[in-house]
Structure formats: structure tokens, C-alpha cells
C-alpha atoms as a PDB file:
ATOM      1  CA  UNK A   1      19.795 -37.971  16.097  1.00  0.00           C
ATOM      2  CA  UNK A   2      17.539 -36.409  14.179  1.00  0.00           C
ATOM      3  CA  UNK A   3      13.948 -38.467  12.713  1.00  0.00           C
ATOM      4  CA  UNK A   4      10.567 -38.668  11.541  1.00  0.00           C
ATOM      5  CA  UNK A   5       8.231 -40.013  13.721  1.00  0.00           C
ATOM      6  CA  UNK A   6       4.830 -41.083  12.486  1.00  0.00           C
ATOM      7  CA  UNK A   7       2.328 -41.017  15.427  1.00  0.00           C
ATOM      8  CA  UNK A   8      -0.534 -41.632  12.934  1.00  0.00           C
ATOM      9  CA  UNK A   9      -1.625 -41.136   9.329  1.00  0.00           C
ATOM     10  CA  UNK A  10      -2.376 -37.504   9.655  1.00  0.00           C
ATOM     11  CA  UNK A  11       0.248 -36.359  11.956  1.00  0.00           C
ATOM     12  CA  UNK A  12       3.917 -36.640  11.935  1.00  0.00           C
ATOM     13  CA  UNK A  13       6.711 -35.641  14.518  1.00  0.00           C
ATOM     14  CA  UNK A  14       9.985 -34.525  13.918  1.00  0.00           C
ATOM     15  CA  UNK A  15      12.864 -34.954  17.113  1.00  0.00           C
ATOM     16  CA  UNK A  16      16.096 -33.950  17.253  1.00  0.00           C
ATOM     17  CA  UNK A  17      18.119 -31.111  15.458  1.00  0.00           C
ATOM     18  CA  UNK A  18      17.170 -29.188  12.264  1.00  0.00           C
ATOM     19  CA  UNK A  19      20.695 -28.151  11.086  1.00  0.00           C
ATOM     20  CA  UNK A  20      22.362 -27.974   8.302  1.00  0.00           C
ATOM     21  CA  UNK A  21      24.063 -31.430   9.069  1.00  0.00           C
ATOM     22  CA  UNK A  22      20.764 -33.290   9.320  1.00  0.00           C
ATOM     23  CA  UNK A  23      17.750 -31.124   7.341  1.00  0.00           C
ATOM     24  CA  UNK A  24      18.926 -33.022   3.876  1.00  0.00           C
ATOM     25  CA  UNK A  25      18.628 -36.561   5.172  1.00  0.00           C
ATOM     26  CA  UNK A  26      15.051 -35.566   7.140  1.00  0.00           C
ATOM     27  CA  UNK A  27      13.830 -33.874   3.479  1.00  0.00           C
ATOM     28  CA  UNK A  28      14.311 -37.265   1.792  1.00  0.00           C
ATOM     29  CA  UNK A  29      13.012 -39.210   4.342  1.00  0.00           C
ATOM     30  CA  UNK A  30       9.646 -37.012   4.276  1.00  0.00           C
ATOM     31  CA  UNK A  31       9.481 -37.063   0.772  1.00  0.00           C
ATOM     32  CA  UNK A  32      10.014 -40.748   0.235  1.00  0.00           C
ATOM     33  CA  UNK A  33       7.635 -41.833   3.236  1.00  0.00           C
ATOM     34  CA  UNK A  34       4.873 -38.842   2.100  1.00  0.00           C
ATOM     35  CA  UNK A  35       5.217 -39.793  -1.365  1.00  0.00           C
ATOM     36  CA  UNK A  36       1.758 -41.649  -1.309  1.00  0.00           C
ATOM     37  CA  UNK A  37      -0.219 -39.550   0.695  1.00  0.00           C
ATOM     38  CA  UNK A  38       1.459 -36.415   3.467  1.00  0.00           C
ATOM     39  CA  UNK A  39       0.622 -36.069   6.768  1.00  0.00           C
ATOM     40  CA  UNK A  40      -1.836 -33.181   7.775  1.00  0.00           C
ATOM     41  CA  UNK A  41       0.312 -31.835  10.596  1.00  0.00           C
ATOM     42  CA  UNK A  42       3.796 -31.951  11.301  1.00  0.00           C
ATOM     43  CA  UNK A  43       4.601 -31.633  14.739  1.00  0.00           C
ATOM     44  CA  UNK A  44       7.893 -30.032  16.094  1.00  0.00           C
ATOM     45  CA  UNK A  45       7.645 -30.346  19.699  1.00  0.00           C
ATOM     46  CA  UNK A  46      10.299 -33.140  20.226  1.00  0.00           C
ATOM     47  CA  UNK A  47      13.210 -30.863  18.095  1.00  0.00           C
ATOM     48  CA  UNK A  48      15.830 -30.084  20.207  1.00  0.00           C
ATOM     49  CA  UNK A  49      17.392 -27.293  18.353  1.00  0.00           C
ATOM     50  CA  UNK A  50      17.528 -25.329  14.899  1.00  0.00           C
ATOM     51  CA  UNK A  51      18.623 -22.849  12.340  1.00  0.00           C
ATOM     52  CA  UNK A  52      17.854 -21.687   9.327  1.00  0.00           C
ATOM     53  CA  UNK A  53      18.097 -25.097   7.501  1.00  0.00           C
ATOM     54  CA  UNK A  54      14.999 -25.965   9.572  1.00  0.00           C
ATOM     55  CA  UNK A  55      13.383 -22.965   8.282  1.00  0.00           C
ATOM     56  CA  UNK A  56      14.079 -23.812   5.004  1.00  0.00           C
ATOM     57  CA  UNK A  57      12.946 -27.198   5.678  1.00  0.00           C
ATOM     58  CA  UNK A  58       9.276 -26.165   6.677  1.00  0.00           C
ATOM     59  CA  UNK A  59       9.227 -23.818   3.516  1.00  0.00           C
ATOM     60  CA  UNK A  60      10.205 -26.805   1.378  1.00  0.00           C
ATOM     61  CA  UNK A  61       7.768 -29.115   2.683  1.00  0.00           C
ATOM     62  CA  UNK A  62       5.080 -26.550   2.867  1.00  0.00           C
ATOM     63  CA  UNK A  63       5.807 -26.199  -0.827  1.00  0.00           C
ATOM     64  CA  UNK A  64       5.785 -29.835  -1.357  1.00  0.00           C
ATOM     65  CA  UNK A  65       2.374 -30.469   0.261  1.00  0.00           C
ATOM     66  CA  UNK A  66       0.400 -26.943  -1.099  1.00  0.00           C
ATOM     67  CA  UNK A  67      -2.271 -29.039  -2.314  1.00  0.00           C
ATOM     68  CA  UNK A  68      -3.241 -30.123   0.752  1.00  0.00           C
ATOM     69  CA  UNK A  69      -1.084 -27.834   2.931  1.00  0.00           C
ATOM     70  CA  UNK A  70       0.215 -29.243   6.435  1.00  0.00           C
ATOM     71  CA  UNK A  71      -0.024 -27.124   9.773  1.00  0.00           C
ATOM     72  CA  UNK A  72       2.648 -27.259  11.760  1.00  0.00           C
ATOM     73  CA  UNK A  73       2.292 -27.455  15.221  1.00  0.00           C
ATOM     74  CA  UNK A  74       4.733 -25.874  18.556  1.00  0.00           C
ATOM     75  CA  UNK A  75       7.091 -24.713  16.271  1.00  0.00           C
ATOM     76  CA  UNK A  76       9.911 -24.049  18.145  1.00  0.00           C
ATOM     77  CA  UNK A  77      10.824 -19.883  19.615  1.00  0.00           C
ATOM     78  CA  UNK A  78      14.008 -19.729  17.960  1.00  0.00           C
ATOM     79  CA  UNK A  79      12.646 -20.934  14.209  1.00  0.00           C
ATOM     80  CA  UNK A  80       9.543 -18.263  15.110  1.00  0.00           C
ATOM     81  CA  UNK A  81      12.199 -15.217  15.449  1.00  0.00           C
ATOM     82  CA  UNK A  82      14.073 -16.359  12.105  1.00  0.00           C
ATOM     83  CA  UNK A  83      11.343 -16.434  10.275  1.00  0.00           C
ATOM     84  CA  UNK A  84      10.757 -13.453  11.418  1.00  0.00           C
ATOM     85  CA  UNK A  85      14.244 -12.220  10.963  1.00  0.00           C
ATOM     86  CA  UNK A  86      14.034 -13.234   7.205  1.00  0.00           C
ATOM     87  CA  UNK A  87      10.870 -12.206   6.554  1.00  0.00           C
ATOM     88  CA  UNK A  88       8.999 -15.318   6.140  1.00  0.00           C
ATOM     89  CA  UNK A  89       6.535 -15.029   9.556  1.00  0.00           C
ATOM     90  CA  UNK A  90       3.647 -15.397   7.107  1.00  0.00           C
ATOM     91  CA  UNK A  91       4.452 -19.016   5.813  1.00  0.00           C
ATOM     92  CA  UNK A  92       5.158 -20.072   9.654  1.00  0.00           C
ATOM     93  CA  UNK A  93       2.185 -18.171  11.008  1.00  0.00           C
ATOM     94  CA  UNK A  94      -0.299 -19.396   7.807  1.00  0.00           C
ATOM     95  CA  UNK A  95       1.303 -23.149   9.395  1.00  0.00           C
ATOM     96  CA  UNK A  96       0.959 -22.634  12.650  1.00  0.00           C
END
């Protein structure tokens, strides 16, 4: 199971998969939860495994929050070489 966990106003940890079966559900979660004010870092050390909808996912919510961007923190090897893959190291490294 995949879920949001907030450790404390500023940072946020997501567990579990980032797939295509479970990225859509965690992307309205964050938004309604962030709605009044984001979290400053988004921690991915508890997620289990990914793909590109996880990518996608931290190039959504980076979008969502560019007025007060988020770093993401341990991001995960396998997200790192995708993003690299598909040209988009520079939004995970400008996170990281």
C-alpha cells in the first residue's frame, strides 16, 4: 500500500510503490492535504519500488509547489536512472 506520511509540517514521506496503479490516488491525496500550505521536503526513503509514473509524479508536484519548490530527499536509484533515461536529471537533481 502505497501513502503519504506526514512526519511534520515541513516534511512529508511517501511509502510504498509509485506505479501506475497507485501514483493517481497519492497525487490527490497530496494535493488535497497540501492544499493549504505544502510541505518543504518530500521524502522517498520508505518507497518500495517505481516507474515512470513516480517520475511523473515528482514533476507534477514539483510543478504544483514552484512557488515555494519542495526538495526531495533519497530519491530512490531506479527513479535517478529514468530521469536520466528521459532526460529530466535536472528537475530530480535541482530536488535533490
Amino acid at each position: 500500500m502505497s501513502q503519504i506520511i506526514v512526519e511534520n509540517a515541513n516534511t512529508w514521506r511517501l511509502s510504498g510503490e509509485l506505479s501506475f496503479a497507485t501514483v493517481g490516488a497519492l497525487l490527490t491525496e497530496f494535493t488535497q492535504r497540501a492544499a493549504p500550505t505544502p510541505p518543504q521536503v518530500l521524502d522517498l526513503c520508505d518507497v518500495t519500488r517505481t516507474d515512470s509514473a513516480g517520475l511523473a509524479l515528482l514533476i507534477e508536484l514539483r510543478g504544483q509547489t514552484k512557488n515555494a519548490p519542495m526538495t526531495f530527499r533519497n530519491i530512490p536509484a531506479q527513479m535517478l536512472s529514468l530521469a536520466t533515461l528521459s532526460g529530466v536529471e535536472d528537475i530530480v537533481a535541482r530536488a535533490s
